[in-house]
C-alpha atoms as a PDB file:
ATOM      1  CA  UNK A   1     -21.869   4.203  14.467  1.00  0.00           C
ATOM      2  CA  UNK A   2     -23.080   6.513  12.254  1.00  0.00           C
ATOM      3  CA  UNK A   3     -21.321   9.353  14.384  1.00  0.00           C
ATOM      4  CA  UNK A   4     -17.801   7.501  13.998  1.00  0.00           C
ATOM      5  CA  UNK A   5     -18.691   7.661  10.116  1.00  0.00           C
ATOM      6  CA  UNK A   6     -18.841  10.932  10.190  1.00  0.00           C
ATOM      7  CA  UNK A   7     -15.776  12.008  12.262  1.00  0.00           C
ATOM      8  CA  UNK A   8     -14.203   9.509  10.102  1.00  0.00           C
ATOM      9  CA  UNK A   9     -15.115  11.204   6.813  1.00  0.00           C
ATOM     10  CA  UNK A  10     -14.211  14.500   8.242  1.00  0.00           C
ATOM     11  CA  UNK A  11     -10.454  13.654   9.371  1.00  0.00           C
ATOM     12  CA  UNK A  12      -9.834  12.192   6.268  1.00  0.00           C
ATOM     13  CA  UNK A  13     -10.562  15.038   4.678  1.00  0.00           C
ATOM     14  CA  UNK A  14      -8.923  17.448   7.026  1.00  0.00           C
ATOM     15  CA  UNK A  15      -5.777  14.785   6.553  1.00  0.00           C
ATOM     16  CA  UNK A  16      -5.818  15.503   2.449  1.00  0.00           C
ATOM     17  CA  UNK A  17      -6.307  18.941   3.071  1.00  0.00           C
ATOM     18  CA  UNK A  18      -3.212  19.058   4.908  1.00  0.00           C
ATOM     19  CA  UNK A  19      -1.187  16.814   2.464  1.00  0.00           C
ATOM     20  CA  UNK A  20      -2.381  19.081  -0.341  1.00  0.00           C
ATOM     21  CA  UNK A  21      -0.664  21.908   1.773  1.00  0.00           C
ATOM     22  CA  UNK A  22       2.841  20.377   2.351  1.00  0.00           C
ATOM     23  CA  UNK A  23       4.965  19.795  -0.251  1.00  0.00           C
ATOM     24  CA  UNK A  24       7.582  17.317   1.517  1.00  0.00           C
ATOM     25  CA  UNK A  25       4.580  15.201   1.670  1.00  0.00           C
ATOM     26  CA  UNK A  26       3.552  15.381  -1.307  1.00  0.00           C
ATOM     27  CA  UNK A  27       6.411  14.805  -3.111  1.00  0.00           C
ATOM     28  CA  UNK A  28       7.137  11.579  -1.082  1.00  0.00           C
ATOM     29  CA  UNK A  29       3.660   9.997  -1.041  1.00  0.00           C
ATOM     30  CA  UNK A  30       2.641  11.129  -4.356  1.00  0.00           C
ATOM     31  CA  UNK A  31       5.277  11.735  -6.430  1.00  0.00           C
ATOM     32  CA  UNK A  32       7.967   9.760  -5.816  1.00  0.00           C
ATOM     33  CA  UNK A  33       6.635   6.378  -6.077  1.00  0.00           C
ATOM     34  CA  UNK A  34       5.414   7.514  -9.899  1.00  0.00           C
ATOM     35  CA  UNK A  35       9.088   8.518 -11.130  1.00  0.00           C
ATOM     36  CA  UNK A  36      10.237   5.319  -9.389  1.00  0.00           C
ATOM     37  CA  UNK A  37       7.767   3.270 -11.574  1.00  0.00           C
ATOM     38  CA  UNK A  38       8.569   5.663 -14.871  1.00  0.00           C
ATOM     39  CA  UNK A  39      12.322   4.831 -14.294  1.00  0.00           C
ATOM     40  CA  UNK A  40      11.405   0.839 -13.526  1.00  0.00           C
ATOM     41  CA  UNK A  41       9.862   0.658 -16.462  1.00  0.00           C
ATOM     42  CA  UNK A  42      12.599   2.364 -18.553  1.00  0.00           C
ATOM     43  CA  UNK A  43      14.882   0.134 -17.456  1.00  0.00           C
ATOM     44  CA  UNK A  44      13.350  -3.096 -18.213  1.00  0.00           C
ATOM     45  CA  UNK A  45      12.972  -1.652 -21.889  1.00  0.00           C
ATOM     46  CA  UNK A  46      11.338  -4.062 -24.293  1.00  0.00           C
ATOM     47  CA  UNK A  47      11.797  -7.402 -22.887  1.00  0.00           C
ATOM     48  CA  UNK A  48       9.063  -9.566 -21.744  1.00  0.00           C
ATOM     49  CA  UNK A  49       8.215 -11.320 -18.431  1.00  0.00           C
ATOM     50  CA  UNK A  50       5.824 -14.051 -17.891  1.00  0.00           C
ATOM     51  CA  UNK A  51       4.078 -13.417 -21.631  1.00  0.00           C
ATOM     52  CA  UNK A  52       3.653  -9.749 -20.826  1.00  0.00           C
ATOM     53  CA  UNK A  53       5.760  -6.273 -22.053  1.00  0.00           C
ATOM     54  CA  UNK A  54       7.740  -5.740 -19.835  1.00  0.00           C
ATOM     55  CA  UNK A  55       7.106  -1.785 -19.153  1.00  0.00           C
ATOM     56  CA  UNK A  56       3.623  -2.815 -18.702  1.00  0.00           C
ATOM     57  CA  UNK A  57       4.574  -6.304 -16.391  1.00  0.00           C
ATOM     58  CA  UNK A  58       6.198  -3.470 -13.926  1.00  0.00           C
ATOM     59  CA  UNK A  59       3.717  -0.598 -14.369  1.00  0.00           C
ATOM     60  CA  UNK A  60       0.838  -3.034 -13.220  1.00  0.00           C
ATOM     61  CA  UNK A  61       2.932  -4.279 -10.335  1.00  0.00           C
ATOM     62  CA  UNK A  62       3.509  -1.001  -8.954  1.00  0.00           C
ATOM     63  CA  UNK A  63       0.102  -0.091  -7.202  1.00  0.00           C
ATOM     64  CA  UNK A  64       1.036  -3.105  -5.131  1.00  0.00           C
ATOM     65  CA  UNK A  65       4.105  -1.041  -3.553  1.00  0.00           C
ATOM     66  CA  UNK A  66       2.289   2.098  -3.758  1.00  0.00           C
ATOM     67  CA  UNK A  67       0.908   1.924  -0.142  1.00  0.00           C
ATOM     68  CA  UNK A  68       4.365   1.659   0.840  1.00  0.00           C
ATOM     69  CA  UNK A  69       5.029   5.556   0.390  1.00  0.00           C
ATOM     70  CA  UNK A  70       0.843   6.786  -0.117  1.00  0.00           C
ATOM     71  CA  UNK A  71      -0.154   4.657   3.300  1.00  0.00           C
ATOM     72  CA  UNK A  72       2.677   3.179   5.065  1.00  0.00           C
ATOM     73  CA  UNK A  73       5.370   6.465   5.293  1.00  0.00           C
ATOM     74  CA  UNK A  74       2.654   9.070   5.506  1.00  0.00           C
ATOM     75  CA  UNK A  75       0.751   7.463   8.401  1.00  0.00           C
ATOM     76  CA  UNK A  76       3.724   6.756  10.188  1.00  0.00           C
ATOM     77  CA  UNK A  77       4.673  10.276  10.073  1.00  0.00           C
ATOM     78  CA  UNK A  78       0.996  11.521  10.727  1.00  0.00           C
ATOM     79  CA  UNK A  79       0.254   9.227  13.647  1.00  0.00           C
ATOM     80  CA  UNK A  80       4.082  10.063  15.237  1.00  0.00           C
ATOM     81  CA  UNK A  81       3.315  13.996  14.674  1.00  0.00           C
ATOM     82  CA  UNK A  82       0.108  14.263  16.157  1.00  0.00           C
ATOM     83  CA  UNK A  83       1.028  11.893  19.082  1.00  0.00           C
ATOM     84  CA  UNK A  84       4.065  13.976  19.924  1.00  0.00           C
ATOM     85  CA  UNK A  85       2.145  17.267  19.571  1.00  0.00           C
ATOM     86  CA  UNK A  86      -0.942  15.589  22.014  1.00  0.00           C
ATOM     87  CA  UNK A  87      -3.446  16.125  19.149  1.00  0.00           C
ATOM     88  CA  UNK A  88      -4.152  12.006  19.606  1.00  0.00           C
ATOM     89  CA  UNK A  89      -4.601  12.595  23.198  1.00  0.00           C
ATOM     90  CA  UNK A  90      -7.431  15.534  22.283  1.00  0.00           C
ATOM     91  CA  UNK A  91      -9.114  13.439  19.558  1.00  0.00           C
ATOM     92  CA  UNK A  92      -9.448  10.802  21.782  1.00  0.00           C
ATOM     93  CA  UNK A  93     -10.699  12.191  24.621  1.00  0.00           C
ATOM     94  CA  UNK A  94     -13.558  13.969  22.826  1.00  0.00           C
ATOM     95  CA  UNK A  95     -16.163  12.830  20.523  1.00  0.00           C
ATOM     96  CA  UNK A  96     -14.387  10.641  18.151  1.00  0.00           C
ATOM     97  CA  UNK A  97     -13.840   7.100  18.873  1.00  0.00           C
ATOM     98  CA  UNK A  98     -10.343   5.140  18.348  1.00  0.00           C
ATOM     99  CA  UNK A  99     -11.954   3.569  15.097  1.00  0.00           C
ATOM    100  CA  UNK A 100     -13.073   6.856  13.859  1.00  0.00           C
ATOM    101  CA  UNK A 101      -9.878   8.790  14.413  1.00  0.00           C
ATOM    102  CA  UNK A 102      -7.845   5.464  12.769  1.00  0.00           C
ATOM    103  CA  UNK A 103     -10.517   5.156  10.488  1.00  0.00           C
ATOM    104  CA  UNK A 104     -10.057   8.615   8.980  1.00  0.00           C
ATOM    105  CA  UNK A 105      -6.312   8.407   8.453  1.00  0.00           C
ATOM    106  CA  UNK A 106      -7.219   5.107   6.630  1.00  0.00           C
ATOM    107  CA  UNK A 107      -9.982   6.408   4.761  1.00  0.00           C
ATOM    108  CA  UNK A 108      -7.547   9.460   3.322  1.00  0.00           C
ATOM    109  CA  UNK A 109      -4.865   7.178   2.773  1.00  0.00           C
ATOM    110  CA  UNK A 110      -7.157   5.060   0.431  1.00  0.00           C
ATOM    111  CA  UNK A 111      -8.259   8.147  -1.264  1.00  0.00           C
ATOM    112  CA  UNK A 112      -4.700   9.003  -2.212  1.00  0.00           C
ATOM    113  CA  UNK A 113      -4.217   5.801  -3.160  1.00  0.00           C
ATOM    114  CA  UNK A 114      -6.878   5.394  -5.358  1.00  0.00           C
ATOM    115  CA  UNK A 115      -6.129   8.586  -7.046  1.00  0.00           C
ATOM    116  CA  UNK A 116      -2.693   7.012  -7.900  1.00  0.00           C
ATOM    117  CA  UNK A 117      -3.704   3.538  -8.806  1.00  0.00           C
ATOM    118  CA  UNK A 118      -6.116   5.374 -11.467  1.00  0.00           C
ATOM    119  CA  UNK A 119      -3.213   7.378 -12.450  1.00  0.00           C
ATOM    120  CA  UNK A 120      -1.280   4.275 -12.898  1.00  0.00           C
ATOM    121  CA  UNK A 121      -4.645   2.881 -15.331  1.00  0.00           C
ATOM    122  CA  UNK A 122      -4.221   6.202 -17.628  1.00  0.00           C
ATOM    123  CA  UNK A 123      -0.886   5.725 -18.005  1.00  0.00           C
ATOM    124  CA  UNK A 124      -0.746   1.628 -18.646  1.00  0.00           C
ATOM    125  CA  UNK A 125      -4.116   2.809 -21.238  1.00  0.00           C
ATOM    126  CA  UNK A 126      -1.737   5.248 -22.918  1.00  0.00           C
ATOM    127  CA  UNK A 127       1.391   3.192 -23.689  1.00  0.00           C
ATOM    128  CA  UNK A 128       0.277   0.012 -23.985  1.00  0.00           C
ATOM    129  CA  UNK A 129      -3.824   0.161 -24.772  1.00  0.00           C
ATOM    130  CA  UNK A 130      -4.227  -1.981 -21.298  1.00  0.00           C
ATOM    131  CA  UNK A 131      -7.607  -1.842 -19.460  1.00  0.00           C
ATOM    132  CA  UNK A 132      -7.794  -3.545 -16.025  1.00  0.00           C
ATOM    133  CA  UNK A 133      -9.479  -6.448 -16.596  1.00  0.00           C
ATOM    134  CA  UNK A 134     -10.993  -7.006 -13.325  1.00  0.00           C
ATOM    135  CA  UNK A 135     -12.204  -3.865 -11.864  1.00  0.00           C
ATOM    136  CA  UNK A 136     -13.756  -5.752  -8.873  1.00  0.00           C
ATOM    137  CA  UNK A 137     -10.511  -7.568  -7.932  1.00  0.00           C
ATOM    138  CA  UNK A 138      -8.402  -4.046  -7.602  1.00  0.00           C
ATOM    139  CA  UNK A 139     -10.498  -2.488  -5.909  1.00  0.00           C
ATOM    140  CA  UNK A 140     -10.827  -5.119  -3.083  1.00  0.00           C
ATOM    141  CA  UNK A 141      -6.804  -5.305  -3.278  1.00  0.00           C
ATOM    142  CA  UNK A 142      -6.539  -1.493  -2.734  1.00  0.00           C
ATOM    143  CA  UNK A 143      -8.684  -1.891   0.089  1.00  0.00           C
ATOM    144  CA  UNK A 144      -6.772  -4.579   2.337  1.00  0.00           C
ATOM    145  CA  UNK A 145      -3.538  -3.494   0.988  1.00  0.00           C
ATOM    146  CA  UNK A 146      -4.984  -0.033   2.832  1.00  0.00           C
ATOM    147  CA  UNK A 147      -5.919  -1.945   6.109  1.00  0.00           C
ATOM    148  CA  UNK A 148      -2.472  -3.589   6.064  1.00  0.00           C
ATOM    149  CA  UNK A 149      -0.134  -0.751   5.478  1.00  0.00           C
ATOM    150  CA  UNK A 150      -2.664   1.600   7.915  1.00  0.00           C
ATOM    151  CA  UNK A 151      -2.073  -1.475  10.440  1.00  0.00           C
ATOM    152  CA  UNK A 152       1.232  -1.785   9.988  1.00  0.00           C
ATOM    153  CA  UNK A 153       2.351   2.286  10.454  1.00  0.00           C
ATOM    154  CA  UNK A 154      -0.082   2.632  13.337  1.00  0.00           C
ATOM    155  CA  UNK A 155       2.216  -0.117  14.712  1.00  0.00           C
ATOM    156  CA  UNK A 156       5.298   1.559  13.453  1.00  0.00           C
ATOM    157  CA  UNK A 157       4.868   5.123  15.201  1.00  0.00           C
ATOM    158  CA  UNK A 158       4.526   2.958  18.445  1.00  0.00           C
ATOM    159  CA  UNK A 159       8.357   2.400  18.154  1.00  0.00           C
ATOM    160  CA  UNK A 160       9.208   5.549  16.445  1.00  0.00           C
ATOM    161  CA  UNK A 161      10.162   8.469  19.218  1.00  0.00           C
ATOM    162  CA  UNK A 162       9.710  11.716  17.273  1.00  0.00           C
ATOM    163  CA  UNK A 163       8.373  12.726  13.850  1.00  0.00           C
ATOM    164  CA  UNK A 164      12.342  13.992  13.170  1.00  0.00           C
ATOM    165  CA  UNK A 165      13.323   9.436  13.313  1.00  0.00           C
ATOM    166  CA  UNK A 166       9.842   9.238  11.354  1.00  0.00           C
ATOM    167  CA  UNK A 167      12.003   8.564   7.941  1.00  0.00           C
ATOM    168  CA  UNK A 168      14.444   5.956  10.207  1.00  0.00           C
ATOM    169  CA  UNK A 169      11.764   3.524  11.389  1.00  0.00           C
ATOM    170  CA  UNK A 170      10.370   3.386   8.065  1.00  0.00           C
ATOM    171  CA  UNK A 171      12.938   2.830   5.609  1.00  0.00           C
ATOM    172  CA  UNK A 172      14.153  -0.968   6.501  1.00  0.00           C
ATOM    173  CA  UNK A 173      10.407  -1.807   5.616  1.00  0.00           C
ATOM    174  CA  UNK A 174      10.422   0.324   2.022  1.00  0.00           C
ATOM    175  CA  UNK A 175      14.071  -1.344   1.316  1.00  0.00           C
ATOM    176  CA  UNK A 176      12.822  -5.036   1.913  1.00  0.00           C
ATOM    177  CA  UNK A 177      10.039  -4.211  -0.200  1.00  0.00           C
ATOM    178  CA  UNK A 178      11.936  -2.631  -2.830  1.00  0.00           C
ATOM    179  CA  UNK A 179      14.735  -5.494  -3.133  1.00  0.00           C
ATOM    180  CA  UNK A 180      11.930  -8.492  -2.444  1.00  0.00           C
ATOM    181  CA  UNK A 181       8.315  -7.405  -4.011  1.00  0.00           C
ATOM    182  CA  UNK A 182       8.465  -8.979  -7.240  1.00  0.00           C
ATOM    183  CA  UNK A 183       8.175  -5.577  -9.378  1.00  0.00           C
ATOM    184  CA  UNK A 184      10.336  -6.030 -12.074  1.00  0.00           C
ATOM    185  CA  UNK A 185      10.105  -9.899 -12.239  1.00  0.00           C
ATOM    186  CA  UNK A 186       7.838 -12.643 -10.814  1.00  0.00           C
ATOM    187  CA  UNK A 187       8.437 -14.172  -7.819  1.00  0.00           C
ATOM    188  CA  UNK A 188       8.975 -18.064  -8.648  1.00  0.00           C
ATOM    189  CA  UNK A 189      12.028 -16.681 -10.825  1.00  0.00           C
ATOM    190  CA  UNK A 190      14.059 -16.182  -7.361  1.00  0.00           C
ATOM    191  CA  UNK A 191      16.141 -19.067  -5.986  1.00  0.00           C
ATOM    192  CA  UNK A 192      15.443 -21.139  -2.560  1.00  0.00           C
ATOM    193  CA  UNK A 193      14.939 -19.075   0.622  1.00  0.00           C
ATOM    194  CA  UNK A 194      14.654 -16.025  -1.421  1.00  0.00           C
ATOM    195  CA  UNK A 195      11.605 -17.003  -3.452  1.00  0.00           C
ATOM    196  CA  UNK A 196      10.072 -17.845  -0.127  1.00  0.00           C
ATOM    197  CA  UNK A 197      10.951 -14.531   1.371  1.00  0.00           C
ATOM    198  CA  UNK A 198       9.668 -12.602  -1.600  1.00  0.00           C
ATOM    199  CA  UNK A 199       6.240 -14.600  -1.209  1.00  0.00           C
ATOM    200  CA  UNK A 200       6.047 -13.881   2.217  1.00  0.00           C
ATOM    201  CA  UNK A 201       6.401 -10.388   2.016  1.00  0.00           C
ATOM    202  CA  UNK A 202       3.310  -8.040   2.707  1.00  0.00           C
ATOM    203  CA  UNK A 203       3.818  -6.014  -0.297  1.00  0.00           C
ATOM    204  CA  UNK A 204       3.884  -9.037  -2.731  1.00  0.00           C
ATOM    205  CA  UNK A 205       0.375 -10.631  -2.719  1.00  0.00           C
ATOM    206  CA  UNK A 206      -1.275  -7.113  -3.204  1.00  0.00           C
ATOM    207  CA  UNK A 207       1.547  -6.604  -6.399  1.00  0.00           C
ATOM    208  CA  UNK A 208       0.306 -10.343  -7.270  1.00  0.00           C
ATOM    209  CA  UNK A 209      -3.390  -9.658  -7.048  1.00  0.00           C
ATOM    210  CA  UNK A 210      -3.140  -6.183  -8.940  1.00  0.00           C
ATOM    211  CA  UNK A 211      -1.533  -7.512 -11.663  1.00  0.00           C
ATOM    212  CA  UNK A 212      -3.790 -10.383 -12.410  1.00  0.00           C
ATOM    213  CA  UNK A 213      -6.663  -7.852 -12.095  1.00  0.00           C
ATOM    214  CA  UNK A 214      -4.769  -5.232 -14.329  1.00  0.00           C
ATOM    215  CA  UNK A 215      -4.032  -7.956 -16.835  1.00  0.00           C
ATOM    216  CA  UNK A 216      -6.394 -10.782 -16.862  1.00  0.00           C
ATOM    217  CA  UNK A 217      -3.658 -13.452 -16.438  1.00  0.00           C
ATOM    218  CA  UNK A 218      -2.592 -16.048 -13.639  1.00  0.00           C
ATOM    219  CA  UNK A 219       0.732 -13.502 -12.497  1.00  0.00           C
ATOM    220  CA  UNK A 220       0.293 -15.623  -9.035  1.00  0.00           C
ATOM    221  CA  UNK A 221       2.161 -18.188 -10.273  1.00  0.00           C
ATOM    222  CA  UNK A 222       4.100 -16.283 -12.376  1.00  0.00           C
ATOM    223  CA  UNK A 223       3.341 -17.491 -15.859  1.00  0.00           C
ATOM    224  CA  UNK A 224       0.756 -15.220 -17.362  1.00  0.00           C
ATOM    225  CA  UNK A 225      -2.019 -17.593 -18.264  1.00  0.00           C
ATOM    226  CA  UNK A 226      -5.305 -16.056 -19.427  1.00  0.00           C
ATOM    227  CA  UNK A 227      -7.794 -16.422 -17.083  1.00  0.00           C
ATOM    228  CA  UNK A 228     -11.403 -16.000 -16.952  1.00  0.00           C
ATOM    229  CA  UNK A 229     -13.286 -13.565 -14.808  1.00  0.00           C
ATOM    230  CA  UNK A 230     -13.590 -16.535 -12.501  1.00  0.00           C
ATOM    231  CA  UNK A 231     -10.974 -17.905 -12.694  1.00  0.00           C
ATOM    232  CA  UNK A 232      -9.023 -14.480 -11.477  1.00  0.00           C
ATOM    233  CA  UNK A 233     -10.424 -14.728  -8.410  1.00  0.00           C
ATOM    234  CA  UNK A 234      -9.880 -18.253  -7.688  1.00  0.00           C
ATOM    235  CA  UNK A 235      -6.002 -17.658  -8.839  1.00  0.00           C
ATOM    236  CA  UNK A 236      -5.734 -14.904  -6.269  1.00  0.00           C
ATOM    237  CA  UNK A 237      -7.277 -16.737  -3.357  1.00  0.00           C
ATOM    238  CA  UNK A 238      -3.898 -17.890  -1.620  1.00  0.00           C
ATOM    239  CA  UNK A 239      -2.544 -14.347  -2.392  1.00  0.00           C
ATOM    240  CA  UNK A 240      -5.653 -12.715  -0.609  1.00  0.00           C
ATOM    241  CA  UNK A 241      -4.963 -15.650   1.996  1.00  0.00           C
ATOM    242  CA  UNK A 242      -1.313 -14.383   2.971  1.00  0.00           C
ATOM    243  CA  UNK A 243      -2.753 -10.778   2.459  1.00  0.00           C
ATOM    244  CA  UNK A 244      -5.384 -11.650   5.606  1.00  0.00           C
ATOM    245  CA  UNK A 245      -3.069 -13.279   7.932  1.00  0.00           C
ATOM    246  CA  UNK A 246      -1.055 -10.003   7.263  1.00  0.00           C
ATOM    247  CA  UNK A 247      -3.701  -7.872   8.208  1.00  0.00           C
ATOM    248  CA  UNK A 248      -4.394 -10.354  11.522  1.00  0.00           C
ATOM    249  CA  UNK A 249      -0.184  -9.875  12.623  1.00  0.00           C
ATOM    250  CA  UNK A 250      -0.672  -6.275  11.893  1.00  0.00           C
ATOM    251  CA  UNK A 251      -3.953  -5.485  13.789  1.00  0.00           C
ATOM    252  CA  UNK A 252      -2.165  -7.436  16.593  1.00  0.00           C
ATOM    253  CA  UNK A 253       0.965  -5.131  16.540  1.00  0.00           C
ATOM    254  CA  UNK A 254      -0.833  -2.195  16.144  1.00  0.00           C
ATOM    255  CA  UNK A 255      -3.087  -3.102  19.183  1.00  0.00           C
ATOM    256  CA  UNK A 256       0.190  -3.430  21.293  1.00  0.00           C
ATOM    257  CA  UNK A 257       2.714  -0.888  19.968  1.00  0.00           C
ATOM    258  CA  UNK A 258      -0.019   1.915  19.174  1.00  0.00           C
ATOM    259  CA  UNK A 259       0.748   4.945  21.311  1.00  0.00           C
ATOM    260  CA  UNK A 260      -2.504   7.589  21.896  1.00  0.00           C
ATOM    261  CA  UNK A 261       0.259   9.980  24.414  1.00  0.00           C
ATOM    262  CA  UNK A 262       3.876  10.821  23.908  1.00  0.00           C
ATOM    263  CA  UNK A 263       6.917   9.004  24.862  1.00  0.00           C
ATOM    264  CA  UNK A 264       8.132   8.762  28.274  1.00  0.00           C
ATOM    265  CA  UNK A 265      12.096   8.313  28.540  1.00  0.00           C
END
């Protein structure tokens, strides 16, 4: 155990090493998600949603579609690389176990994401004086919404033939996200099917739970309530609930589609 820990720790740092290194990377897991959140909130302007500014209702939703670009798209990439260039094969046939070489990528991915959800805390203390109000809470959010989104591209590369269709395979999963997380509005605001969908949606009960954390108010059912301490974990239990049975359709995918050797055919 303690060995895997270690392996782990070191490929997660060799992974941020390399990320530091490559600029395509960084720009898409890093930077790109930020100027889609400064133009998001620019374009909601001054209105409010469920009791709250509106720049700040999106900026505290975004760390909930974060992972999408910091986890999901540079995993998918990473894990579809390596695989094609056998460096999967080597890891696993020496010292490392399967947890400890998933592990790593998962551990570096929540590094990075950390990094930009506390990014995302400067700037929501800087425009609007906001500090999360349930440091707890976010942090247990950035951690499952990790798991899920490590699950999820692990699954992902299984399908994915090269590192060249990398961007392919993963863009129908960033545009659902995009068009159905409830960012810029809450999710009971959509009609019928579509309010159902949006719920239902991995990205949403991790944009749910962040923003009750972030802002001390029920934002699970959409209307803003102060809560207590308490009572903010209570409101985010059946968001944390659809988060889980995420993680358990995930872990199941990846355990099928995951790929350790190249393609055949």
């Amino acid at each position: 155990m303690r060995t895997d820990v270690l392996h782990a720790v070191r490929l997660a740092r060799l992974d941020l090493t390399l990320i530091g290194r490559n600029t395509t990377v960084l720009v898409n897991v890093l930077l790109l998600p930020l100027l889609m959140a400064w133009f998001l909130t620019e374009s909601v302007g001054d209105v409010e949603i469920a009791g709250v500014d509106g720049r700040l209702f999106v900026l505290t939703g975004m760390p909930g579609l974060i992972p999408g670009f910091a986890v999901f798209v540079n995993l998918v990439n990473s894990f579809t690389a390596r695989r094609e260039e056998l460096v999967l094969k080597r890891l696993r046939g020496g010292q490392p176990s399967a947890a400890a070489v998933l592990g790593g990528s998962a551990l570096g991915a929540l590094a990075l994401y950390l990094g930009q959800v506390a990014l995302v805390a400067v700037w929501a203390g800087r425009s609007g004086g906001l500090v999360p109000a349930n440091v707890p809470l976010l942090l247990l959010a950035a951690v499952l919404g990790v798991v899920l989104f490590c699950l999820l591209a692990a699954a992902f590369s299984g399908i994915t033939p090269n590192a060249e269709l990398a961007q392919v395979t993963v863009l129908p999963v960033l545009l659902v996200m995009l068009l159905g997380a409830p960012i810029a509005f809450p999710a009971d605001t959509l009609p019928g099917v579509l309010g159902t969908v949006s719920h239902l949606l991995p990205a949403t009960p991790l944009v749910e739970i962040m923003r009750t954390a972030f802002l001390g108010g029920d934002h699970v059912s959409g209307d803003g309530a102060a809560l207590s301490m308490a009572g903010q974990w209570l409101t985010a239990l059946p968001s944390f609930a659809v988060l889980l049975i995420w993680i358990a359709v995930a872990g199941v995918l990846a355990r099928w589609l995951f790929r350790w050797e190249p393609r055949r055919g």
